[in-house]
PDB file of N, CA and C in Angstrom:
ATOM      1  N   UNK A   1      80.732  50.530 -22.058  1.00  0.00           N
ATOM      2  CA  UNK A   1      79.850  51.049 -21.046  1.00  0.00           C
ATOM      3  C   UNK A   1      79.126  49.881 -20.379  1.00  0.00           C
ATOM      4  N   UNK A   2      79.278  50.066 -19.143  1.00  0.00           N
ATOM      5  CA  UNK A   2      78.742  48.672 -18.372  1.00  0.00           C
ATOM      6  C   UNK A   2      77.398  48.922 -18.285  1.00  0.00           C
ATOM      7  N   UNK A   3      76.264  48.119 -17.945  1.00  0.00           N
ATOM      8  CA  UNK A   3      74.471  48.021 -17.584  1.00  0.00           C
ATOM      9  C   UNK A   3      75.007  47.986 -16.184  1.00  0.00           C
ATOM     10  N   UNK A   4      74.368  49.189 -15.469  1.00  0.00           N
ATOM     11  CA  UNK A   4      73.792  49.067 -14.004  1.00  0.00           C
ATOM     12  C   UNK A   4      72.721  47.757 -13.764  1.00  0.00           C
ATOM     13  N   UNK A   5      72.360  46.997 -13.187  1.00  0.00           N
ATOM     14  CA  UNK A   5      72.058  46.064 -13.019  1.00  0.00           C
ATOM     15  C   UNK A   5      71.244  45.945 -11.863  1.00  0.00           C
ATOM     16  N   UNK A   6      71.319  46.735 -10.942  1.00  0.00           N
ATOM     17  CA  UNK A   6      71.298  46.802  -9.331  1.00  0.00           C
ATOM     18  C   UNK A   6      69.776  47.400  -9.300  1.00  0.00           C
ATOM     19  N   UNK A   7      68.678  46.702  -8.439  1.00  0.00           N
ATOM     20  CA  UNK A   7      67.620  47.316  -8.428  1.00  0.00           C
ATOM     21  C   UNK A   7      67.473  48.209  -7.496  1.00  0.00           C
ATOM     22  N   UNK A   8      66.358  49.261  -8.454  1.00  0.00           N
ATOM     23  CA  UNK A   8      65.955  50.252  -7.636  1.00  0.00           C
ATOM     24  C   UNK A   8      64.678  49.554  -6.138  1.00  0.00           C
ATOM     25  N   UNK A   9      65.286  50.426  -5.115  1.00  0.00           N
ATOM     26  CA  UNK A   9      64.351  50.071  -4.319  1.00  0.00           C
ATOM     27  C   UNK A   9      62.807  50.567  -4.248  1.00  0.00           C
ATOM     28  N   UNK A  10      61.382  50.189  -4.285  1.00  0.00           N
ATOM     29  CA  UNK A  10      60.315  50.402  -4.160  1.00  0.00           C
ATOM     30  C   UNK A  10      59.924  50.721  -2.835  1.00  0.00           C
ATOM     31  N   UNK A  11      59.167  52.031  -2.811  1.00  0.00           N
ATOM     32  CA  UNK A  11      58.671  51.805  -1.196  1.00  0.00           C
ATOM     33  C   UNK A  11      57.400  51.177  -1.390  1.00  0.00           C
ATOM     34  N   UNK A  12      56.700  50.329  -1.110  1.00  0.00           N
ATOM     35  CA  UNK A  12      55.591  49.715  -1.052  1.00  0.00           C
ATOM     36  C   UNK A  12      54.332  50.950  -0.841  1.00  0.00           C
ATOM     37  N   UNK A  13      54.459  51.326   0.209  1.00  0.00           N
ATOM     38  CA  UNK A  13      53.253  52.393   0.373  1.00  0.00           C
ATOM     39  C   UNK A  13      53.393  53.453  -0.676  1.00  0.00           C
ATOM     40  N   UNK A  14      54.091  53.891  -1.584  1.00  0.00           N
ATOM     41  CA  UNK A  14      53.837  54.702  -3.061  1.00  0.00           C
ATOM     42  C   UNK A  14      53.214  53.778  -3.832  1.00  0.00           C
ATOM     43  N   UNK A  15      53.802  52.430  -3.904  1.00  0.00           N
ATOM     44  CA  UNK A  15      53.392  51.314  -5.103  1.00  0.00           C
ATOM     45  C   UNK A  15      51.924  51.814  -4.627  1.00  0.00           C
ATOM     46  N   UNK A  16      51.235  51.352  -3.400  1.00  0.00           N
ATOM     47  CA  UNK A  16      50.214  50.696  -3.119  1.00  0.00           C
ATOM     48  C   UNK A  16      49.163  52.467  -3.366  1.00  0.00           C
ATOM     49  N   UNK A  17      49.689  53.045  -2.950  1.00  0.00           N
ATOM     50  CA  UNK A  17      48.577  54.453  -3.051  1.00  0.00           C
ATOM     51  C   UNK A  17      48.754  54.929  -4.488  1.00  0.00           C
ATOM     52  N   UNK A  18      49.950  54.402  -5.439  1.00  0.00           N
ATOM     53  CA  UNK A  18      49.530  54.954  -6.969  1.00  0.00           C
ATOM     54  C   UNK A  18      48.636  54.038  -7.549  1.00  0.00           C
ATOM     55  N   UNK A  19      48.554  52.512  -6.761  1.00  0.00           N
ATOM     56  CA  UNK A  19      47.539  51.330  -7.311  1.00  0.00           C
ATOM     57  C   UNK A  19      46.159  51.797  -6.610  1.00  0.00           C
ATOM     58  N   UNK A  20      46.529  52.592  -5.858  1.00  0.00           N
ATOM     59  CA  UNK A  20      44.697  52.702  -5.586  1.00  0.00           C
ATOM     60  C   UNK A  20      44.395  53.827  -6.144  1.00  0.00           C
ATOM     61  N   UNK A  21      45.023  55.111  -6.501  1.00  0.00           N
ATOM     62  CA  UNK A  21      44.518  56.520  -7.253  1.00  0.00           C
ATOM     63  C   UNK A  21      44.424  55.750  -8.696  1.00  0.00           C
ATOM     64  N   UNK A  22      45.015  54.761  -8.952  1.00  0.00           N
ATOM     65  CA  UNK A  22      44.807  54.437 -10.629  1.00  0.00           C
ATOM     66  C   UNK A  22      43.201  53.778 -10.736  1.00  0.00           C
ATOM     67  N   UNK A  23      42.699  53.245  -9.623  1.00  0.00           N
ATOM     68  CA  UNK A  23      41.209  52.488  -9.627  1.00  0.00           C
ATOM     69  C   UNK A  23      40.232  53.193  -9.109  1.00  0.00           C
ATOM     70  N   UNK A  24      40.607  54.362  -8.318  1.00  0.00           N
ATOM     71  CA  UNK A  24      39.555  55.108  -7.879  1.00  0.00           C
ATOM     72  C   UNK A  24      39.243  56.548  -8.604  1.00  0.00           C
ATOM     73  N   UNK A  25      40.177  57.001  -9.417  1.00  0.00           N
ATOM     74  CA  UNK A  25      40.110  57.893 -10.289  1.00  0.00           C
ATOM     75  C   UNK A  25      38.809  58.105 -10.924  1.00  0.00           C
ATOM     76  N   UNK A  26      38.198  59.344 -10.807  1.00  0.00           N
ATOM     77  CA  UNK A  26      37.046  59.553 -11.496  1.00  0.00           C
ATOM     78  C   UNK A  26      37.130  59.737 -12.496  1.00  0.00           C
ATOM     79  N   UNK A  27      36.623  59.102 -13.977  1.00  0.00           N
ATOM     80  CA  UNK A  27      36.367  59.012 -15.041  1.00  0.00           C
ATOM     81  C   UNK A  27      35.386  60.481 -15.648  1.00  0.00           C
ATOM     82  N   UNK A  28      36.258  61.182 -16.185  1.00  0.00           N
ATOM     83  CA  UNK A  28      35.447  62.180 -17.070  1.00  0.00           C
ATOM     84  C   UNK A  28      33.614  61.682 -17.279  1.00  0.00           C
ATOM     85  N   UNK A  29      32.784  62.688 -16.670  1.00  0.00           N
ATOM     86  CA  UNK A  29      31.099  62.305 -17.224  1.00  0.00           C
ATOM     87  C   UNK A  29      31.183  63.137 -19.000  1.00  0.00           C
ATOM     88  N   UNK A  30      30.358  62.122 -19.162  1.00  0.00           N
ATOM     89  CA  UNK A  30      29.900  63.321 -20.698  1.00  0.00           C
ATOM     90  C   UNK A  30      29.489  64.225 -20.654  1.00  0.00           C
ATOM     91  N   UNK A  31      29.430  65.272 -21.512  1.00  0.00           N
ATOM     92  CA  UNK A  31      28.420  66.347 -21.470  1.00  0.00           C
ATOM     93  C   UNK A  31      27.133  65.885 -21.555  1.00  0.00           C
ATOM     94  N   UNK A  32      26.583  66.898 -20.616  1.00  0.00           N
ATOM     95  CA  UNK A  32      24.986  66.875 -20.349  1.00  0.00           C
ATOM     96  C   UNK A  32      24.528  67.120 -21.469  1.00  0.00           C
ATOM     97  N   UNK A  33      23.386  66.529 -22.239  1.00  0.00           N
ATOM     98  CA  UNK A  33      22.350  66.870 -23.644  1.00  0.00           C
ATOM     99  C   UNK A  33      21.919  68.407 -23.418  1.00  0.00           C
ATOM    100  N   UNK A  34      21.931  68.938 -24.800  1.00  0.00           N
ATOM    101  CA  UNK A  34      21.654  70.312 -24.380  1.00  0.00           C
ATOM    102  C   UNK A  34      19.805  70.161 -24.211  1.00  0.00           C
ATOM    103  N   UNK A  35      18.948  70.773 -23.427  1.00  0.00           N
ATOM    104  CA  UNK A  35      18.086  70.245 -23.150  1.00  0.00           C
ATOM    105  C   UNK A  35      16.459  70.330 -24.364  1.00  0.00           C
ATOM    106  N   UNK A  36      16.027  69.828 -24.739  1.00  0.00           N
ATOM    107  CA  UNK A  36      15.068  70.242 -26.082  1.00  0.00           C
ATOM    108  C   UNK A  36      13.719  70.848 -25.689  1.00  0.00           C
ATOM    109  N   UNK A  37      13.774  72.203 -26.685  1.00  0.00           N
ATOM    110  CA  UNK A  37      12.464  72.649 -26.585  1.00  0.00           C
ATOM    111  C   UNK A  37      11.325  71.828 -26.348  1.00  0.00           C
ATOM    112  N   UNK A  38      10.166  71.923 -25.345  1.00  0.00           N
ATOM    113  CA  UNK A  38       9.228  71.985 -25.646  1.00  0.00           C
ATOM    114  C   UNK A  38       7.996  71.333 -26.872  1.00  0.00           C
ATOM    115  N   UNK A  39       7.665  70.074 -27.577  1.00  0.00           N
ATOM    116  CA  UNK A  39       6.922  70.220 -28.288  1.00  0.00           C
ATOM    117  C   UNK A  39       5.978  70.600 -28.041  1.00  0.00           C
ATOM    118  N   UNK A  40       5.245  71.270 -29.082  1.00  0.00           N
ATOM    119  CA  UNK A  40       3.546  71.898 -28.853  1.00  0.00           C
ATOM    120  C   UNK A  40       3.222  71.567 -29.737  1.00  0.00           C
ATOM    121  N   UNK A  41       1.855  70.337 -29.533  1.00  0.00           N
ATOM    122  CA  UNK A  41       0.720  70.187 -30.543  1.00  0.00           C
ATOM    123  C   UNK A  41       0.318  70.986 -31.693  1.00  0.00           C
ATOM    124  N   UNK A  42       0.784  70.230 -33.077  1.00  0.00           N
ATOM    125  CA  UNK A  42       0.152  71.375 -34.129  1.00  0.00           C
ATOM    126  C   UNK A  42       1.314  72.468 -34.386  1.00  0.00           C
ATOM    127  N   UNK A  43       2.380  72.447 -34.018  1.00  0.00           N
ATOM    128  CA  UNK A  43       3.111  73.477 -34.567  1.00  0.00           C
ATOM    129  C   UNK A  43       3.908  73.162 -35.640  1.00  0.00           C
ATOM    130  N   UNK A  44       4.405  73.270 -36.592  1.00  0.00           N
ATOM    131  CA  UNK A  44       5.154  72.915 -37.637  1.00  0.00           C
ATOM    132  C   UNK A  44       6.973  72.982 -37.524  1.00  0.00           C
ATOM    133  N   UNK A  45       7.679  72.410 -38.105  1.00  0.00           N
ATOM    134  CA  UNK A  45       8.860  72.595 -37.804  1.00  0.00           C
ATOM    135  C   UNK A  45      10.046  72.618 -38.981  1.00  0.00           C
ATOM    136  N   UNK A  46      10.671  73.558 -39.410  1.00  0.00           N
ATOM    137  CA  UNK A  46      11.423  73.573 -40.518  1.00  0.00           C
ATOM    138  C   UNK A  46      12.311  73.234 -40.563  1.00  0.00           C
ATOM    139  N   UNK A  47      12.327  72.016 -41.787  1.00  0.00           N
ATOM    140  CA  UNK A  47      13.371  71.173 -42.439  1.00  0.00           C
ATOM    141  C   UNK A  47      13.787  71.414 -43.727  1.00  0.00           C
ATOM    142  N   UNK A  48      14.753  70.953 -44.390  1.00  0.00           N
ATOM    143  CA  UNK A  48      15.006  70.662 -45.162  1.00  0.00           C
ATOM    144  C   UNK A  48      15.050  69.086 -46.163  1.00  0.00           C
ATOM    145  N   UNK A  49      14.254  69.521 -47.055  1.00  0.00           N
ATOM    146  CA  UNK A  49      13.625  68.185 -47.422  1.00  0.00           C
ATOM    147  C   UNK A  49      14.278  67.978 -49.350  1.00  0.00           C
ATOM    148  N   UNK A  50      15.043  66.862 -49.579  1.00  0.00           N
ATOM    149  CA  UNK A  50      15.417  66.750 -51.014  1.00  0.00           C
ATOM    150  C   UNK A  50      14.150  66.291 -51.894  1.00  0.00           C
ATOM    151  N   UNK A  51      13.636  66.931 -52.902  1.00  0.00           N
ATOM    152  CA  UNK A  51      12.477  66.016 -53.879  1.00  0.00           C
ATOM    153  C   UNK A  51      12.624  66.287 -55.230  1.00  0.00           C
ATOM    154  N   UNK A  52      12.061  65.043 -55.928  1.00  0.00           N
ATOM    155  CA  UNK A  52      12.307  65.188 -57.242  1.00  0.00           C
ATOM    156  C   UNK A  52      12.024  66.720 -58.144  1.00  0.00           C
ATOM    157  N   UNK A  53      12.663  67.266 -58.681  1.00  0.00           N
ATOM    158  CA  UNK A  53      11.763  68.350 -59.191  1.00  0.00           C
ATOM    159  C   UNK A  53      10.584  68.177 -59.911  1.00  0.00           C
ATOM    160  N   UNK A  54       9.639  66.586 -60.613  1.00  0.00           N
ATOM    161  CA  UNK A  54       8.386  66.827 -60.800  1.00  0.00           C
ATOM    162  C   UNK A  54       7.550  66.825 -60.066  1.00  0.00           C
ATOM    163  N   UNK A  55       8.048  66.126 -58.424  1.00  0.00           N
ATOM    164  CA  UNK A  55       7.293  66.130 -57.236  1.00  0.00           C
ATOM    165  C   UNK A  55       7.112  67.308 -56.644  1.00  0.00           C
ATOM    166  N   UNK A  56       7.775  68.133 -56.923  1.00  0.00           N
ATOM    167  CA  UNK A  56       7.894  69.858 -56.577  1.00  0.00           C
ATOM    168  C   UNK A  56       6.833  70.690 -57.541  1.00  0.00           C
ATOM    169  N   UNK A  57       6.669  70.143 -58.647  1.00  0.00           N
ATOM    170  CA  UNK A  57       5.864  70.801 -59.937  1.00  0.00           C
ATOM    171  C   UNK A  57       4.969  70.657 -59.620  1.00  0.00           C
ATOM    172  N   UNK A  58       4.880  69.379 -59.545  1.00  0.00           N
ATOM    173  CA  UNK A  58       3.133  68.982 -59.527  1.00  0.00           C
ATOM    174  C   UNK A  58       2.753  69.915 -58.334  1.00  0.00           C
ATOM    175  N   UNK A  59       3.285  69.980 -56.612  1.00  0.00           N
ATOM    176  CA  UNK A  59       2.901  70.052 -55.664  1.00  0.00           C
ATOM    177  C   UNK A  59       2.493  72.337 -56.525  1.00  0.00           C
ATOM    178  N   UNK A  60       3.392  72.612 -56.728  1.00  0.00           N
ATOM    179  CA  UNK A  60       3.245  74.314 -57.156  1.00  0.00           C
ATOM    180  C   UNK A  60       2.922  74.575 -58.327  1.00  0.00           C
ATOM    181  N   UNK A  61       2.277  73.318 -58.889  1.00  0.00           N
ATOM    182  CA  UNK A  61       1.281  74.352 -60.149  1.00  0.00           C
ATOM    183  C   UNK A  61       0.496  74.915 -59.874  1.00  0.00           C
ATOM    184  N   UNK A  62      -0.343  74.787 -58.608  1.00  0.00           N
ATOM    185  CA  UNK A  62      -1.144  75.357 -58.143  1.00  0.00           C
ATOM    186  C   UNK A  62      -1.207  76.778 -57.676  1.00  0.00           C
ATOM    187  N   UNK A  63      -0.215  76.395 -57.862  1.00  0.00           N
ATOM    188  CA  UNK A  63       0.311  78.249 -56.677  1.00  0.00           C
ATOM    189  C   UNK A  63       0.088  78.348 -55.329  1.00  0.00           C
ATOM    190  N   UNK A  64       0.213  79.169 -54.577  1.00  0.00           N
ATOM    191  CA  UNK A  64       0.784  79.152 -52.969  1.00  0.00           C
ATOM    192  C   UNK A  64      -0.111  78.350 -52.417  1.00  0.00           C
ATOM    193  N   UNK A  65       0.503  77.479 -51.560  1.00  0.00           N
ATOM    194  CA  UNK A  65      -0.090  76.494 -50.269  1.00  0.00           C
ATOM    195  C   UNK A  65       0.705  75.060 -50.496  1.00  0.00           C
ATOM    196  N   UNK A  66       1.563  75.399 -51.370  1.00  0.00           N
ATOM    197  CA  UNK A  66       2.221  73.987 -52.135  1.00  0.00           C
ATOM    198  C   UNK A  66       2.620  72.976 -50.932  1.00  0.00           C
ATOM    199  N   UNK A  67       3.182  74.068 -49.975  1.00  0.00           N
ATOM    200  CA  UNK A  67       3.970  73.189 -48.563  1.00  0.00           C
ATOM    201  C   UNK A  67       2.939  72.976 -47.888  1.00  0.00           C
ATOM    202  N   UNK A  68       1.916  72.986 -47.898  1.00  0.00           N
ATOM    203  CA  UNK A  68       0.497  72.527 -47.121  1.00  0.00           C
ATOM    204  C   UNK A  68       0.143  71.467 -47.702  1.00  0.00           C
ATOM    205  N   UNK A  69       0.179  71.248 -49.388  1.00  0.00           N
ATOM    206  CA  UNK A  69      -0.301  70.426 -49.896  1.00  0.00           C
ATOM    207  C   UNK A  69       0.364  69.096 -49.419  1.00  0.00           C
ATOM    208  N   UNK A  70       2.239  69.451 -49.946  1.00  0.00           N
ATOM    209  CA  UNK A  70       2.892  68.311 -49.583  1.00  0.00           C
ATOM    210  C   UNK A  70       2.663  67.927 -48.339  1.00  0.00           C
ATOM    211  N   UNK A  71       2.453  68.758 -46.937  1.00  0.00           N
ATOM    212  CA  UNK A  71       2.370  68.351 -45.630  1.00  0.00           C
ATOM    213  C   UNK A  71       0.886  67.468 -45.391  1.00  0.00           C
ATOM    214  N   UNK A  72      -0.330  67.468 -45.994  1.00  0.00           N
ATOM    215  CA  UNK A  72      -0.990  66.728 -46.387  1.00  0.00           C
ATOM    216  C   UNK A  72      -0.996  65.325 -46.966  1.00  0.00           C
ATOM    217  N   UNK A  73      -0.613  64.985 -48.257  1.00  0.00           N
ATOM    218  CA  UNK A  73       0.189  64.217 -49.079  1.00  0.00           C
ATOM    219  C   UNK A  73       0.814  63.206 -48.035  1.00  0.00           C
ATOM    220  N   UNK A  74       2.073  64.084 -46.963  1.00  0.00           N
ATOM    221  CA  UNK A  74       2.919  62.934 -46.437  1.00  0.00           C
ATOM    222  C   UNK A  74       2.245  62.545 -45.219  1.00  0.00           C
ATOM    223  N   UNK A  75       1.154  63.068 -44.436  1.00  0.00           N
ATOM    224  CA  UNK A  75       0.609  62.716 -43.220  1.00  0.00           C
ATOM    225  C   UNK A  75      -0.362  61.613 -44.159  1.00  0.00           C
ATOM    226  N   UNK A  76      -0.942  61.768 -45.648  1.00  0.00           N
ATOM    227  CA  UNK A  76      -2.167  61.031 -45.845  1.00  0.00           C
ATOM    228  C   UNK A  76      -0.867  59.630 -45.924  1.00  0.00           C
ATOM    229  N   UNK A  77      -0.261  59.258 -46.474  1.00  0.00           N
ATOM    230  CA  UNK A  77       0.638  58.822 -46.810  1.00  0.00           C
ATOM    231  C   UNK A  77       1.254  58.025 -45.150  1.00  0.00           C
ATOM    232  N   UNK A  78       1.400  58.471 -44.460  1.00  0.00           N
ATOM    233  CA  UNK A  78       1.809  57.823 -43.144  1.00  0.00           C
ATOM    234  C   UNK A  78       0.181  57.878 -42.036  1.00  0.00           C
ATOM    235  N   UNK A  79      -0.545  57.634 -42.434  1.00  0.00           N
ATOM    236  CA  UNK A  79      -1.716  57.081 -41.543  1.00  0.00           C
ATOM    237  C   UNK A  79      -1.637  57.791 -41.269  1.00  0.00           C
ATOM    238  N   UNK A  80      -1.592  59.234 -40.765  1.00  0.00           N
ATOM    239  CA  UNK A  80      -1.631  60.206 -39.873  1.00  0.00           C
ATOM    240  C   UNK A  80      -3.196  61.263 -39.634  1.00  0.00           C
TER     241      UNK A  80
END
């Protein structure tokens, strides 16, 4: 089986308009951030927080307000 050898001819004006759609092509934007609530002064916000279980004891021997206590604790704790 012989190799064809013989070049294909180019039309220049395809070359030249697929070289310019390849540089002017708009690039996908990201998605927009979905946009965030609102903070309001003083409102609290629920997390999930890992702690030792004697750091948990100590905070609820007391009985209810334990998550007040700790929220205390970590503001005295960060200058707050």
């Amino acid at each position: 089986m012989a190799i064809d050898r013989t070049r294909r001819p180019s039309d220049p004006r395809q070359a030249a308009e697929a070289a310019f759609r390849a540089v002017t092509r708009k690039t996908p934007e990201a998605a927009p951030e979905a946009p965030r609530a609102p903070v309001i002064p003083g409102t609290r916000e629920t997390v999930s927080l890992r702690l030792d279980r004697a750091v948990l004891e100590h905070f609820q021997k007391d009985g209810p307000g334990w998550q007040d206590r700790i929220n205390a604790a970590l503001k005295a704790a960060a200058g707050l």
